[in-house]
PDB file of N, CA and C in Angstrom:
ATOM      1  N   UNK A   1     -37.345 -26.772  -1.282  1.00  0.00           N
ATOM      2  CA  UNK A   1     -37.782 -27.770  -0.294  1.00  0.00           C
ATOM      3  C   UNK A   1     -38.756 -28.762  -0.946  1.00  0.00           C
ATOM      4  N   UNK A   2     -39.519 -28.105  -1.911  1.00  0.00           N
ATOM      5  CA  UNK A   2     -40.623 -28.939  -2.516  1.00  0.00           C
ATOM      6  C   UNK A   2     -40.159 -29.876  -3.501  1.00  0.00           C
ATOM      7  N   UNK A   3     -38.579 -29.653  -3.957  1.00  0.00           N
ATOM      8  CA  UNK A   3     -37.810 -30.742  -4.724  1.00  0.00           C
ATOM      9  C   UNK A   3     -37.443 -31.421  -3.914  1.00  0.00           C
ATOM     10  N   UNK A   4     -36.762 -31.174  -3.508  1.00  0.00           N
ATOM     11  CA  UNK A   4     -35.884 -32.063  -2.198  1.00  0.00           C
ATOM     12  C   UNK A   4     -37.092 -33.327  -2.111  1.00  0.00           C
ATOM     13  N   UNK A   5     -38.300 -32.975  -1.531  1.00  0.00           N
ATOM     14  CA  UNK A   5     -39.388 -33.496  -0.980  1.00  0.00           C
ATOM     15  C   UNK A   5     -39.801 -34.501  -2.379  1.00  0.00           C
ATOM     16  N   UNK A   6     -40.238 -34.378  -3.505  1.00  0.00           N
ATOM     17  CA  UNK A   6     -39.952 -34.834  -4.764  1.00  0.00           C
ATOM     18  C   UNK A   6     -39.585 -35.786  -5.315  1.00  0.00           C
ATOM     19  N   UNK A   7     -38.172 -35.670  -4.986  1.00  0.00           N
ATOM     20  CA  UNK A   7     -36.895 -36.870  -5.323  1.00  0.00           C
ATOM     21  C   UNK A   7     -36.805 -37.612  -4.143  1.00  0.00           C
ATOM     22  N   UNK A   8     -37.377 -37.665  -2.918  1.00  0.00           N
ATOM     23  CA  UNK A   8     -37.227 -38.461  -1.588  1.00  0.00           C
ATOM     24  C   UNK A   8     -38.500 -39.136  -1.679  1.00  0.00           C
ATOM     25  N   UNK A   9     -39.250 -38.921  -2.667  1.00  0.00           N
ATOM     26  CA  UNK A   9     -40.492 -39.733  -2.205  1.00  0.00           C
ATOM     27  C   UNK A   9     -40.469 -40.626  -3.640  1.00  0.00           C
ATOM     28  N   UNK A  10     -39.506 -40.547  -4.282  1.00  0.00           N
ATOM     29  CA  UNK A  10     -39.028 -41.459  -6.067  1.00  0.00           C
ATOM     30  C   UNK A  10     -38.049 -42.330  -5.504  1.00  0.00           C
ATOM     31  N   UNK A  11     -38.244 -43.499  -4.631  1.00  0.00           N
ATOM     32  CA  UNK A  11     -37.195 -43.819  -4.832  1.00  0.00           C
ATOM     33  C   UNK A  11     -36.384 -45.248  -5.969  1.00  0.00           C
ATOM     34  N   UNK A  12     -34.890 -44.750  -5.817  1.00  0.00           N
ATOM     35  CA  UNK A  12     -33.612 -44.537  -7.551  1.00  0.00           C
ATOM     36  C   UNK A  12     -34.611 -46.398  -7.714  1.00  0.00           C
ATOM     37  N   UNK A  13     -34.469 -46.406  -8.957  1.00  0.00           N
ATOM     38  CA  UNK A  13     -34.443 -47.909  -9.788  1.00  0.00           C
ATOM     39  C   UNK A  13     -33.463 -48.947  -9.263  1.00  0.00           C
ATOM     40  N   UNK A  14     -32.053 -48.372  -8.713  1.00  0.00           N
ATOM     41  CA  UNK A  14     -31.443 -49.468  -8.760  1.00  0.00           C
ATOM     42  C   UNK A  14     -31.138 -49.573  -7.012  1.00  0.00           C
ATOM     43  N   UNK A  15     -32.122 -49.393  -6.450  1.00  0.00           N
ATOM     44  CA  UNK A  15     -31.972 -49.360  -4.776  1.00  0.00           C
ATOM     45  C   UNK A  15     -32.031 -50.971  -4.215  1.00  0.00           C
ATOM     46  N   UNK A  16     -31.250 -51.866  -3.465  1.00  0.00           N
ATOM     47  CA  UNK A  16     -31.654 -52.902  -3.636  1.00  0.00           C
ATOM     48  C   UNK A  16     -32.166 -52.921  -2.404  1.00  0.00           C
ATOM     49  N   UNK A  17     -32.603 -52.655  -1.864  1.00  0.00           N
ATOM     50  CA  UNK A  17     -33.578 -52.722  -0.302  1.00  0.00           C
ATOM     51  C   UNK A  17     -35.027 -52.642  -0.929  1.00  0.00           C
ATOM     52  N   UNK A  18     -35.330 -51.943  -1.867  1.00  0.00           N
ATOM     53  CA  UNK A  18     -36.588 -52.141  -2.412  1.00  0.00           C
ATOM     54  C   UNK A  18     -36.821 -53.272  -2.920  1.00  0.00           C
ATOM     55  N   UNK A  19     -38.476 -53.813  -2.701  1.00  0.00           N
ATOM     56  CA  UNK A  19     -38.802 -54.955  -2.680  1.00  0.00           C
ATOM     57  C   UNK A  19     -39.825 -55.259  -4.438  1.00  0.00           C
ATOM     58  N   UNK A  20     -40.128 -56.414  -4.590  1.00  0.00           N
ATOM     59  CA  UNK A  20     -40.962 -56.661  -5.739  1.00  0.00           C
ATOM     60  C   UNK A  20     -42.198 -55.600  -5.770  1.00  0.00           C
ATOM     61  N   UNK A  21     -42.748 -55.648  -4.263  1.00  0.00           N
ATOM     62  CA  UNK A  21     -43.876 -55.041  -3.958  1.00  0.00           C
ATOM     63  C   UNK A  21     -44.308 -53.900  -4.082  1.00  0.00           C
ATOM     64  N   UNK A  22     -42.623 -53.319  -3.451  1.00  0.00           N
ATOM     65  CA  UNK A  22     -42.485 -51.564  -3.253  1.00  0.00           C
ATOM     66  C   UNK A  22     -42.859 -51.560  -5.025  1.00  0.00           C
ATOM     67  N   UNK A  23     -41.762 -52.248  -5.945  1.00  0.00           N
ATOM     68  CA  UNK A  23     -42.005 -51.471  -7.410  1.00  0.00           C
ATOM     69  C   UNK A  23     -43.082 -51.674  -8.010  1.00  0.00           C
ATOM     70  N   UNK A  24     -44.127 -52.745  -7.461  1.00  0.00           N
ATOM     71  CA  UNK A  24     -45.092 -53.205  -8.514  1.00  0.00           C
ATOM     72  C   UNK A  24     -46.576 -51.656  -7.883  1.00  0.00           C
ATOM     73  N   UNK A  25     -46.386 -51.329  -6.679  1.00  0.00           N
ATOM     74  CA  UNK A  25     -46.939 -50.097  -5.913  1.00  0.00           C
ATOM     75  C   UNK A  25     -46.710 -48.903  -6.867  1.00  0.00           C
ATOM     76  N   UNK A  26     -45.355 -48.719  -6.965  1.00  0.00           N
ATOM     77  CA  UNK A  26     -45.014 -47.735  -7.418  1.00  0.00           C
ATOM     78  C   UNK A  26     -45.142 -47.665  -9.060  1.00  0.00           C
ATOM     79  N   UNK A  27     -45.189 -48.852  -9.958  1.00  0.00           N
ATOM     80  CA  UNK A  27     -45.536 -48.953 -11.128  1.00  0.00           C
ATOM     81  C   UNK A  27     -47.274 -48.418 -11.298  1.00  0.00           C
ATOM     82  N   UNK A  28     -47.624 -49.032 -10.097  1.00  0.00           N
ATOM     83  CA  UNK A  28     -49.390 -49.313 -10.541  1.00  0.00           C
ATOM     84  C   UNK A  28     -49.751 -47.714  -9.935  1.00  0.00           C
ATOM     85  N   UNK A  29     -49.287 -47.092  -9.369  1.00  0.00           N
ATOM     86  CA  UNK A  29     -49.481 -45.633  -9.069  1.00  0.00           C
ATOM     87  C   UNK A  29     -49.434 -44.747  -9.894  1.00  0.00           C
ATOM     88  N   UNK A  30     -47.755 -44.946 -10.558  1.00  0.00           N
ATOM     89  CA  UNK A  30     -48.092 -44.111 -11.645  1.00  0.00           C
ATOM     90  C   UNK A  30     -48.391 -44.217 -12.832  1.00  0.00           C
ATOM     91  N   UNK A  31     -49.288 -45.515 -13.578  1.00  0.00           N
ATOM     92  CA  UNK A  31     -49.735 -45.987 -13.972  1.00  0.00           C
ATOM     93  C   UNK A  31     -51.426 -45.291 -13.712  1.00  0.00           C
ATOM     94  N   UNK A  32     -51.460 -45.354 -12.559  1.00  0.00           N
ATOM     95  CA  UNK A  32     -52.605 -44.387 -12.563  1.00  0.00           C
ATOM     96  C   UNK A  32     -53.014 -43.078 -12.592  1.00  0.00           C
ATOM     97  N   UNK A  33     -51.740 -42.600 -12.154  1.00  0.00           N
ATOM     98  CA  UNK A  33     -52.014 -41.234 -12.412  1.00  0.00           C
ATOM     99  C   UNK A  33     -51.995 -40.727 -13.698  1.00  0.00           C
ATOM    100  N   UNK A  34     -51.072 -41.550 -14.928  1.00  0.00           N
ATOM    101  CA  UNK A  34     -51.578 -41.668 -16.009  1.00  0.00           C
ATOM    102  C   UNK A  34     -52.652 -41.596 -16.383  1.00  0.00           C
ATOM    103  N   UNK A  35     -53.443 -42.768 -16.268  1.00  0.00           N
ATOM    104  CA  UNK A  35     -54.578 -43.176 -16.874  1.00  0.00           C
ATOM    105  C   UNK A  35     -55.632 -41.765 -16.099  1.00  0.00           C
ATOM    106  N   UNK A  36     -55.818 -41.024 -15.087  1.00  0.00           N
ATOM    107  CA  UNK A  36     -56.573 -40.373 -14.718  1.00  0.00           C
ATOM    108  C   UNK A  36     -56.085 -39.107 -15.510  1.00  0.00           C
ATOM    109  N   UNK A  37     -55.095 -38.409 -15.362  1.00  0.00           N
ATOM    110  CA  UNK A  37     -54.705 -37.359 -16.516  1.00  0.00           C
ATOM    111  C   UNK A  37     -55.090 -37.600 -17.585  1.00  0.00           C
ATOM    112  N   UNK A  38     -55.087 -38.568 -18.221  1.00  0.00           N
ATOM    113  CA  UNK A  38     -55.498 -38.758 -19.832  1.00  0.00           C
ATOM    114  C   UNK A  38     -57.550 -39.243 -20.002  1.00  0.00           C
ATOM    115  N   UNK A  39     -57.741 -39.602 -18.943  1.00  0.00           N
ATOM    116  CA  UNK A  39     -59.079 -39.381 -19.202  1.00  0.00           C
ATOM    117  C   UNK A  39     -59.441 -37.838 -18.450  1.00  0.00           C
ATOM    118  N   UNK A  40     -59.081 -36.562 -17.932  1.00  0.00           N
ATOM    119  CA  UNK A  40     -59.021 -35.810 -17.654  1.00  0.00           C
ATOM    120  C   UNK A  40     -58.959 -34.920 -18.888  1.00  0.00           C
ATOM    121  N   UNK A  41     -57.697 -34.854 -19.542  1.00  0.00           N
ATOM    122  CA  UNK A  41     -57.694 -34.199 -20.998  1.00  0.00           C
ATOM    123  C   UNK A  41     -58.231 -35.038 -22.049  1.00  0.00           C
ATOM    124  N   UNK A  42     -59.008 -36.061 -21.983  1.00  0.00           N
ATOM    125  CA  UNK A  42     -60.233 -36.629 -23.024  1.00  0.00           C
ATOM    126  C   UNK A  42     -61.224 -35.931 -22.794  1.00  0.00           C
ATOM    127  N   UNK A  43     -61.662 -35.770 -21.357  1.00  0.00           N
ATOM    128  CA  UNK A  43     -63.063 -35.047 -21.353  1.00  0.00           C
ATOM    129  C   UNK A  43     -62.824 -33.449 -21.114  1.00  0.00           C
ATOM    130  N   UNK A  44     -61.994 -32.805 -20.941  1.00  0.00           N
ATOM    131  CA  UNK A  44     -61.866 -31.579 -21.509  1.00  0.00           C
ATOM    132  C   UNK A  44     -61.780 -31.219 -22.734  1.00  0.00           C
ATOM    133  N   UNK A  45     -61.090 -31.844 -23.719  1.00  0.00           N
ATOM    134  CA  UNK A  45     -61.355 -32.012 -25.151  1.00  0.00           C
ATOM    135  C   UNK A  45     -62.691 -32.316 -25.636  1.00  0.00           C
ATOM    136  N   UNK A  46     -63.321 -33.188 -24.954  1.00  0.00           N
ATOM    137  CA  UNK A  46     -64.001 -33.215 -25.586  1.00  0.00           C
ATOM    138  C   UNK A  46     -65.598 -32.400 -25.372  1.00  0.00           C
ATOM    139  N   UNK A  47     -65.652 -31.604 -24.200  1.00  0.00           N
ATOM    140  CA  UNK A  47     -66.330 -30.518 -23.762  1.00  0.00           C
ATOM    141  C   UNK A  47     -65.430 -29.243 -23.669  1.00  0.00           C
ATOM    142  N   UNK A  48     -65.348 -28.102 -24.530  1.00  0.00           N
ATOM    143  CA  UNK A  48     -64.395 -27.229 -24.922  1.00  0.00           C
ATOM    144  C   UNK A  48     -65.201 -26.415 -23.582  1.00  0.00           C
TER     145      UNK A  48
END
């Protein structure tokens, strides 16, 4: 259920009902969740 749930909340690249907006949202999201994971394992690294 927790996949299902997963892949319904990704939605496909080539959907054309999605808007400039929806992808530039969805770029800058996970774009951040990036950037917060990686300063996450910077400062665990760097406090053992």
């Amino acid at each position: 259920m927790m996949t299902s749930h997963l892949f319904s909340a990704i939605p496909p690249s080539h959907d054309c009902r999605s808007t400039d907006e929806d992808t530039f949202i969805s770029i800058h999201r996970r774009c951040l969740c990036l950037s917060v994971s990686l300063f996450v394992i910077t400062f665990i690294t760097r406090f053992p």
